[in-house]
Protein backbone atom coordinates (compact mmCIF):
# COMPACT_ATOMS: atom_id res chain seq x y z
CA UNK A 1 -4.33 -5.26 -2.92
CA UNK A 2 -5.75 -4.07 -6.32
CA UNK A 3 -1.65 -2.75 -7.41
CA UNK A 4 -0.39 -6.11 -6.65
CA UNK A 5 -3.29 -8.22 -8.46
CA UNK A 6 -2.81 -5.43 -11.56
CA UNK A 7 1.09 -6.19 -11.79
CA UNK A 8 0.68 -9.58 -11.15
CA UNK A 9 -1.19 -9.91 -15.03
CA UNK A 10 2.10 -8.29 -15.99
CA UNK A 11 5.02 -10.71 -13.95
CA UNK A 12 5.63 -13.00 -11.43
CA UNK A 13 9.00 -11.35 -10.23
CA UNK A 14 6.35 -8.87 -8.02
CA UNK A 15 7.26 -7.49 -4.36
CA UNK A 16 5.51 -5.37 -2.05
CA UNK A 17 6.45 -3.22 0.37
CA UNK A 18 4.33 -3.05 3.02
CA UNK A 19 3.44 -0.04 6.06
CA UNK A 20 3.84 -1.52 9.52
CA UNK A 21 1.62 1.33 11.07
CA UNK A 22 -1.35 -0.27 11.35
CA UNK A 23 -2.69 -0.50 15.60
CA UNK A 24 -6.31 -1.50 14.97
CA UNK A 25 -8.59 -4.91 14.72
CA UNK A 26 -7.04 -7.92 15.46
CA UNK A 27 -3.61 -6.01 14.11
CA UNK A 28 -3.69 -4.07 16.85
CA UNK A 29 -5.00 -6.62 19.24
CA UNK A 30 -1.22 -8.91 18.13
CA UNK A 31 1.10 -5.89 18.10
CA UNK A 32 -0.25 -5.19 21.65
CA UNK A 33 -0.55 -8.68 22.94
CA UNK A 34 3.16 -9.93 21.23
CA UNK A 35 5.18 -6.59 20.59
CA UNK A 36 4.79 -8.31 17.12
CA UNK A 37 5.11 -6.16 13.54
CA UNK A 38 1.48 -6.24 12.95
CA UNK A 39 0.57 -8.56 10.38
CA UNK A 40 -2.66 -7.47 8.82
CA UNK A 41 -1.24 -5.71 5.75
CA UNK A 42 1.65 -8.10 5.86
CA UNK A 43 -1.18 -10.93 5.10
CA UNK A 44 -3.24 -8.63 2.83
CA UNK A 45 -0.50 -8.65 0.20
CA UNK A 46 0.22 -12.58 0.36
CA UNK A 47 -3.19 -13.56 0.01
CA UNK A 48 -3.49 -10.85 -3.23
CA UNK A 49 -0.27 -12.30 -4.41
CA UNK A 50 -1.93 -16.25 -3.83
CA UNK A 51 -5.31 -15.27 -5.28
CA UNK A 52 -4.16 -13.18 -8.35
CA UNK A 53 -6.58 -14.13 -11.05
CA UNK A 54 -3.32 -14.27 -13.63
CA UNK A 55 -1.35 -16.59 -11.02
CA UNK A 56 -4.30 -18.94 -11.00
CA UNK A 57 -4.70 -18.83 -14.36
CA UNK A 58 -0.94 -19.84 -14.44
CA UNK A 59 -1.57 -22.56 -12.46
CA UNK A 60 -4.31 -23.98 -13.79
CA UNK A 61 -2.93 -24.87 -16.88
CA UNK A 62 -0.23 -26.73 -15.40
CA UNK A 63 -1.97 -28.47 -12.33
CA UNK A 64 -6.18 -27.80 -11.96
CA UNK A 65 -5.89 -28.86 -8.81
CA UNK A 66 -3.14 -27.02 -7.44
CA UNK A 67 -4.78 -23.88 -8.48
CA UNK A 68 -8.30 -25.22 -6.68
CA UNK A 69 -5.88 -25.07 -3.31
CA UNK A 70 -4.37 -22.16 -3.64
CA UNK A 71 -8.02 -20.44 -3.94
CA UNK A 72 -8.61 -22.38 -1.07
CA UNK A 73 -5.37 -21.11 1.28
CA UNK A 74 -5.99 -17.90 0.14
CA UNK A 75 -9.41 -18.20 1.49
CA UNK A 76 -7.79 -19.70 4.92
CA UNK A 77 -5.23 -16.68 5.18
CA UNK A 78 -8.53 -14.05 4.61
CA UNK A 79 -11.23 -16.16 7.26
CA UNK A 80 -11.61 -14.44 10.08
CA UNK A 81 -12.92 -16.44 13.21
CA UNK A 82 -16.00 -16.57 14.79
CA UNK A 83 -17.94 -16.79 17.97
CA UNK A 84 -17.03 -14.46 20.97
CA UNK A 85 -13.68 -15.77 22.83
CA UNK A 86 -10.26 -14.28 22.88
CA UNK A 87 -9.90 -15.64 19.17
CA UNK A 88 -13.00 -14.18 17.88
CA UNK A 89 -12.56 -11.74 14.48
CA UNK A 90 -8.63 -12.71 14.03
CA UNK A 91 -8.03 -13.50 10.71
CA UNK A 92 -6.30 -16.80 10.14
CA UNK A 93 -3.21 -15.65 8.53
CA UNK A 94 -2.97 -13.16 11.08
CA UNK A 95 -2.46 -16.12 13.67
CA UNK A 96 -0.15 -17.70 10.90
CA UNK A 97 2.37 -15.08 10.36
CA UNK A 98 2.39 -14.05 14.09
CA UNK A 99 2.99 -17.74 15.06
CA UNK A 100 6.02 -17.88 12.72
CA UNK A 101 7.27 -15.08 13.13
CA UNK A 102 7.66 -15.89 17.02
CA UNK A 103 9.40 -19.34 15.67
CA UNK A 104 11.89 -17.47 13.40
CA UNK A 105 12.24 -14.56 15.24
CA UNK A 106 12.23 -12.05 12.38
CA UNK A 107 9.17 -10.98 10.13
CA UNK A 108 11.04 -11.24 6.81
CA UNK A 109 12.11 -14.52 7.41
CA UNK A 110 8.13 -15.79 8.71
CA UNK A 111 6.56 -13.82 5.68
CA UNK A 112 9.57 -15.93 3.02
CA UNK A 113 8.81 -18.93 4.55
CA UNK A 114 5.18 -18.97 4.12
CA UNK A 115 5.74 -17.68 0.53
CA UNK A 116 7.65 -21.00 0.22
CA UNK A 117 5.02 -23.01 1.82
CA UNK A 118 2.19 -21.94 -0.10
CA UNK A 119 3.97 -21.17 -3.75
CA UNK A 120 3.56 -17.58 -4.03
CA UNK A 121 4.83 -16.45 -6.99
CA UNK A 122 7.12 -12.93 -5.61
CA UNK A 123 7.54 -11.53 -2.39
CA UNK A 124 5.82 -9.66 0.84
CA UNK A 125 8.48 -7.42 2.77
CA UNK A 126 7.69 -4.88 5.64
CA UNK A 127 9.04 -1.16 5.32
CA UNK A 128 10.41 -1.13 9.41
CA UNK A 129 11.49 -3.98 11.53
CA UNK A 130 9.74 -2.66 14.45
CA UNK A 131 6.34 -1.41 14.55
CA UNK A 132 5.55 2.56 13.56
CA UNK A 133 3.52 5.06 15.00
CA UNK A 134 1.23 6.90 12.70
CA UNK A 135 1.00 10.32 14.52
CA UNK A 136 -1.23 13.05 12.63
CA UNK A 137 -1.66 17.29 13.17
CA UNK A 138 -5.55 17.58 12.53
CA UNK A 139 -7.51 20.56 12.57
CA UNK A 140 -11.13 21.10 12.37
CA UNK A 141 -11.83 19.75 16.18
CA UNK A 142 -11.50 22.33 18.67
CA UNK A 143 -13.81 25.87 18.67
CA UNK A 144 -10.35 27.97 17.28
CA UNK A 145 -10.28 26.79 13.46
CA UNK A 146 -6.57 27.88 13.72
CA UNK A 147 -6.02 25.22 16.85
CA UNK A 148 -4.56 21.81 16.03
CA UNK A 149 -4.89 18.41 17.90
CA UNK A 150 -2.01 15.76 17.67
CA UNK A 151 -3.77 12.11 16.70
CA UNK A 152 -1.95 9.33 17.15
CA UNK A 153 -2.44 5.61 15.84
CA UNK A 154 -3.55 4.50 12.44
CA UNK A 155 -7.17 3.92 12.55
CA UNK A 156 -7.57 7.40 14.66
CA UNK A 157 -6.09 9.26 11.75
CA UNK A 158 -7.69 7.26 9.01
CA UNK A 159 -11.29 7.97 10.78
CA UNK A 160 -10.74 11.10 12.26
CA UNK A 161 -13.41 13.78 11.60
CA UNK A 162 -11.10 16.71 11.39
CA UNK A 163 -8.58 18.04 8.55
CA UNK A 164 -5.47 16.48 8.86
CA UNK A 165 -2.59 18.81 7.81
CA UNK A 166 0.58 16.41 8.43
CA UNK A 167 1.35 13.27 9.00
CA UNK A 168 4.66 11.55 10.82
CA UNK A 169 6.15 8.55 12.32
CA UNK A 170 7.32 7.15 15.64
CA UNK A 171 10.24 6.38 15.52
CA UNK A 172 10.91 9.22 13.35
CA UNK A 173 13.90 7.42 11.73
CA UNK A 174 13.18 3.29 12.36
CA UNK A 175 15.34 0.61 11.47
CA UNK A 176 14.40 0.31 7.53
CA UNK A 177 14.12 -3.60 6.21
CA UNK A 178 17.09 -4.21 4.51
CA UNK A 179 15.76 -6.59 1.78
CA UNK A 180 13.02 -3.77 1.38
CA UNK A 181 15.61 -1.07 0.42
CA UNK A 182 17.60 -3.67 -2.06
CA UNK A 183 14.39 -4.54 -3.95
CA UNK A 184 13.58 -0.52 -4.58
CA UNK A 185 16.78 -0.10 -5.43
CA UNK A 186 17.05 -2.82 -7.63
CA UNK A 187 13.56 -2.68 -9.35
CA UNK A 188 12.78 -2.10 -12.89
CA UNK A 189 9.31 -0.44 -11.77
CA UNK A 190 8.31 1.05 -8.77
CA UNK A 191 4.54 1.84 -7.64
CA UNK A 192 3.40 3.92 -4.88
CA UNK A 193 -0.30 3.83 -4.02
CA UNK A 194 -3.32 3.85 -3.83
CA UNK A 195 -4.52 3.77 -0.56
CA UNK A 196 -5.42 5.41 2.43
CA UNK A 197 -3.46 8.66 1.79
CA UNK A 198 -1.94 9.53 5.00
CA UNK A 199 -1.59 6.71 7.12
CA UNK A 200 -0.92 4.09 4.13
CA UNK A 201 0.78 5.99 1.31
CA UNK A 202 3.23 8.75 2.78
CA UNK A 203 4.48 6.85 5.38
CA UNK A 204 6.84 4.96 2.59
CA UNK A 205 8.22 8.46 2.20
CA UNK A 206 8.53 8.92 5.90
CA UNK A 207 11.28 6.32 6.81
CA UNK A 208 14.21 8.32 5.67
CA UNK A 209 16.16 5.31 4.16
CA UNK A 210 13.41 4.10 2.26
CA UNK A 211 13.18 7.52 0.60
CA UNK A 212 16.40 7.52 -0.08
CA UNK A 213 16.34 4.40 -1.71
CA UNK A 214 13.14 5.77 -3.67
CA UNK A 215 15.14 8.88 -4.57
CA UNK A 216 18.47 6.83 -6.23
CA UNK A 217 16.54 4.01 -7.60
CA UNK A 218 16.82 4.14 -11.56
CA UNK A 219 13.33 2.16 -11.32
CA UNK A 220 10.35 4.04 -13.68
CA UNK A 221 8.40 5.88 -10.68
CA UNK A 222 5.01 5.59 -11.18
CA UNK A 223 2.18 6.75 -8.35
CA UNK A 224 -1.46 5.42 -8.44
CA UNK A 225 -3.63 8.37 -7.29
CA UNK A 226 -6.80 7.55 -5.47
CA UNK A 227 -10.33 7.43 -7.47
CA UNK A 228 -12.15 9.76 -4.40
CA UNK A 229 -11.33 11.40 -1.16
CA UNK A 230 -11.55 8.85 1.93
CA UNK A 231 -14.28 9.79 4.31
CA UNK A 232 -12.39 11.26 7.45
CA UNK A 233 -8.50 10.94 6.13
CA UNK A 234 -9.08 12.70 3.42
CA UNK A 235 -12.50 14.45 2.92
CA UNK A 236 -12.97 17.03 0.52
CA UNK A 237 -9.65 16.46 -1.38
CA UNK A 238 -9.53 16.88 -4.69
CA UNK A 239 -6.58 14.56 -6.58
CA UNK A 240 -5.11 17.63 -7.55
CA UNK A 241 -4.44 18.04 -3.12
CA UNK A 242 -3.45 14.18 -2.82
CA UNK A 243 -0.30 15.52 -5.09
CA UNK A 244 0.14 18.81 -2.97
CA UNK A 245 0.52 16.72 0.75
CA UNK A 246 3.06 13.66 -0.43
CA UNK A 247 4.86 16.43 -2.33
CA UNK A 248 5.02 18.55 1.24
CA UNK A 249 5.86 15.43 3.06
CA UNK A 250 8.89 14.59 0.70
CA UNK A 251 9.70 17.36 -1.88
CA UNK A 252 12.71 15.43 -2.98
CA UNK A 253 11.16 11.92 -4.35
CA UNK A 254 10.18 12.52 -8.16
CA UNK A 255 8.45 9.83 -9.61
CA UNK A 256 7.86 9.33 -13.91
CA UNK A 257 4.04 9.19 -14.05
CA UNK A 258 0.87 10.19 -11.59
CA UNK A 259 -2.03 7.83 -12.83
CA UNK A 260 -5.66 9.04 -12.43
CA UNK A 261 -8.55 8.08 -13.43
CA UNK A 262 -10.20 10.18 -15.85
CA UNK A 263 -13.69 10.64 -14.70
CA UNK A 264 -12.47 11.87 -11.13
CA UNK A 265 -10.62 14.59 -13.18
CA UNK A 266 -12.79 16.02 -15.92
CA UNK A 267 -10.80 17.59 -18.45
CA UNK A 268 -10.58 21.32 -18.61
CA UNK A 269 -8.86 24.03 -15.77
CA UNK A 270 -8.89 21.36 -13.33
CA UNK A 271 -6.85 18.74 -15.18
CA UNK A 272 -4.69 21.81 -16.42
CA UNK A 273 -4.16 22.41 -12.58
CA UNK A 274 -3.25 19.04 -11.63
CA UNK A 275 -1.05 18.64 -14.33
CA UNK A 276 0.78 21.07 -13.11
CA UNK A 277 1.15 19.16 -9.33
CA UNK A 278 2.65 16.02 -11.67
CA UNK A 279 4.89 18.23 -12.96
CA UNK A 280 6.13 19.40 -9.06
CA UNK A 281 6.99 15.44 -8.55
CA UNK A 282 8.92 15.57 -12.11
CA UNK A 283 6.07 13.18 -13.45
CA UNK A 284 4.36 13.26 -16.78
CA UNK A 285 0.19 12.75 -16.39
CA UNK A 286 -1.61 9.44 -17.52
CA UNK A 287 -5.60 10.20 -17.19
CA UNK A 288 -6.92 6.61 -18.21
CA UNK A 289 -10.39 4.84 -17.40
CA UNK A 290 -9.20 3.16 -14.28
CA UNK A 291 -12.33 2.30 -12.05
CA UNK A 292 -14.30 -0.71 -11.57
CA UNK A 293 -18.00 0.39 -12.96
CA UNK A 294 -20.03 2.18 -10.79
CA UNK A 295 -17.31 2.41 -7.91
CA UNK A 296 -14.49 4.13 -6.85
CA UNK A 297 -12.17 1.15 -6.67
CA UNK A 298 -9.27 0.28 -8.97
CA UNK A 299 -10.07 -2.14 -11.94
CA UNK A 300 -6.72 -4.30 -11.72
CA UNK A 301 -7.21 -5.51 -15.13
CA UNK A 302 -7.61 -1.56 -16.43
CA UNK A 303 -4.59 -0.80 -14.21
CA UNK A 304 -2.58 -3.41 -15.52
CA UNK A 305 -3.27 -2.36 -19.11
CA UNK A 306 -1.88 1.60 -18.59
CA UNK A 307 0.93 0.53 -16.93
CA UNK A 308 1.68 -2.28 -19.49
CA UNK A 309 1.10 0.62 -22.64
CA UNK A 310 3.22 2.76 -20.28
CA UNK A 311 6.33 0.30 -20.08
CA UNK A 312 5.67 -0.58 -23.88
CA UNK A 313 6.07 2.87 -24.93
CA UNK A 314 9.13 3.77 -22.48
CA UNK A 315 10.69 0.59 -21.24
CA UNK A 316 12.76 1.12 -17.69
CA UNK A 317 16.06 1.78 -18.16
């Protein structure tokens, strides 16, 4: 969400990619109930696309009150519902893109058509046409420290209280989205991350055409690193480890830069060591003030900035 509103301040012509892993919540509740992509990611990136402070800002100065209703859709597309029926806690653009995508009978064509309704500037794609599997080996949760249990589904990975030491889909090779693998390959600049490390971020390495497409894109590369380990997925990790697993899950894709922030990497032997793990995915280090004050969440506008300097220094080829 934070990515897309940072390259938003930089151009309209924006695209994401999106995981189609994701089995809990009301998600989970419409991939069971339909046999439906599930949608909650899906409507994440449209409504950060919609409610991009730089695309209002764009369309305020054309039409004030055009801009006052698309803050209000994106609003609709977030609300969840209440009470304590069958429709309780499903966001609306859940309903919306599930609904459509029943009419049209294909995700990509539901998600382009409520771009078109609503006037989002860019594009929301999903990595699979069919709905993944996030399966996880985790250690840490039987007596034998050496033992490993296999998790499966996305929230039980993201929450579990073990280690987890590998990540994988089902289907191990799914049917990639087409329009997905043009736009990588087609891109001037790629971004990968942040995110929930395993179960949101190495997955796009995980659908073998997608990384191929990642691998023979001429697109600059550039990887987001997260600001602090995620409590369960990825406790204890330093941001020199984040580097170590998506290079063991895909030692082929080299990317141009790993951005960190710099107060989750003090200078010294530690930013000497992770350095070196850039250097392992071919990538030069950017250490840059990246957090929103007092958090550990990504300040678009700071995000937008390094990767703006970035392109201004070493525009893609």
């Amino acid at each position: 969400y934070n990515t897309l509103t940072a390259l938003r301040y930089l151009t309209p012509d924006v695209t994401a990619v999106v995981t189609v892993g994701d089995d809990g919540g009301s998600s989970g509740r419409l991939r069971n109930e339909l046999g439906l992509i599930p949608p909650g990611d899906l409507r994440m990136a449209l409504a950060a696309l919609l409610s991009a402070p730089a695309a209002l800002a764009e369309r305020r100065a054309v039409d004030p009150a055009a801009a006052t209703r698309q803050e209000l859709w994106a609003q609709v597309l977030q609300h969840r519902l209440g009470g304590s029926g069958a429709l309780a806690g499903h966001p609306v653009g859940n309903l919306l893109l599930s609904g459509v995508d029943e009419l049209t009978g294909d995700m990509v064509s539901a998600l382009d058509a409520i771009v078109e309704l609503f006037g989002i500037d860019g594009r929301v794609l999903p990595m699979a046409t069919e709905p993944l599997v996030i399966e996880a080996d985790v250690t840490g949760l039987e007596e034998d420290p050496r033992m490993s249990r296999v998790i499966r589904g996305q929230v039980a990975v993201a929450t579990t209280p073990g280690v987890v030491r590998r990540v994988r889909i089902t289907p191990a090779a799914p049917v990639p989205c087409p329009q997905a693998l043009e736009v990588i390959q087609t891109a001037d600049v790629v971004t990968i991350g942040p995110g929930s490390w395993f179960s949101s971020v190495i997955p796009h390495v995980l659908v073998p055409d997608q990384l191929v497409a990642l691998r023979h894109s001429r697109a600059r590369k550039i990887l987001f690193v997260n600001l602090a380990a995620e409590p369960g997925e990825t406790t204890g990790f330093s941001v020199e480890r984040h580097l170590h697993v998506l290079h063991a899950h895909a030692d082929s894709l080299r990317v141009d830069d790993v951005i960190v922030d710099a107060a989750s990497v003090p200078a010294g032997r530690e930013r000497d060591h992770l350095e070196r793990a850039a250097h392992k995915l071919g990538a030069q280090l950017v250490v840059a003030d990246l957090a929103v004050a007092g958090t550990s969440v990504h300040d678009p506008e700071k995000a937008a900035a390094v990767v703006g300097r970035l392109l201004a220094a070493a525009p893609p080829q």
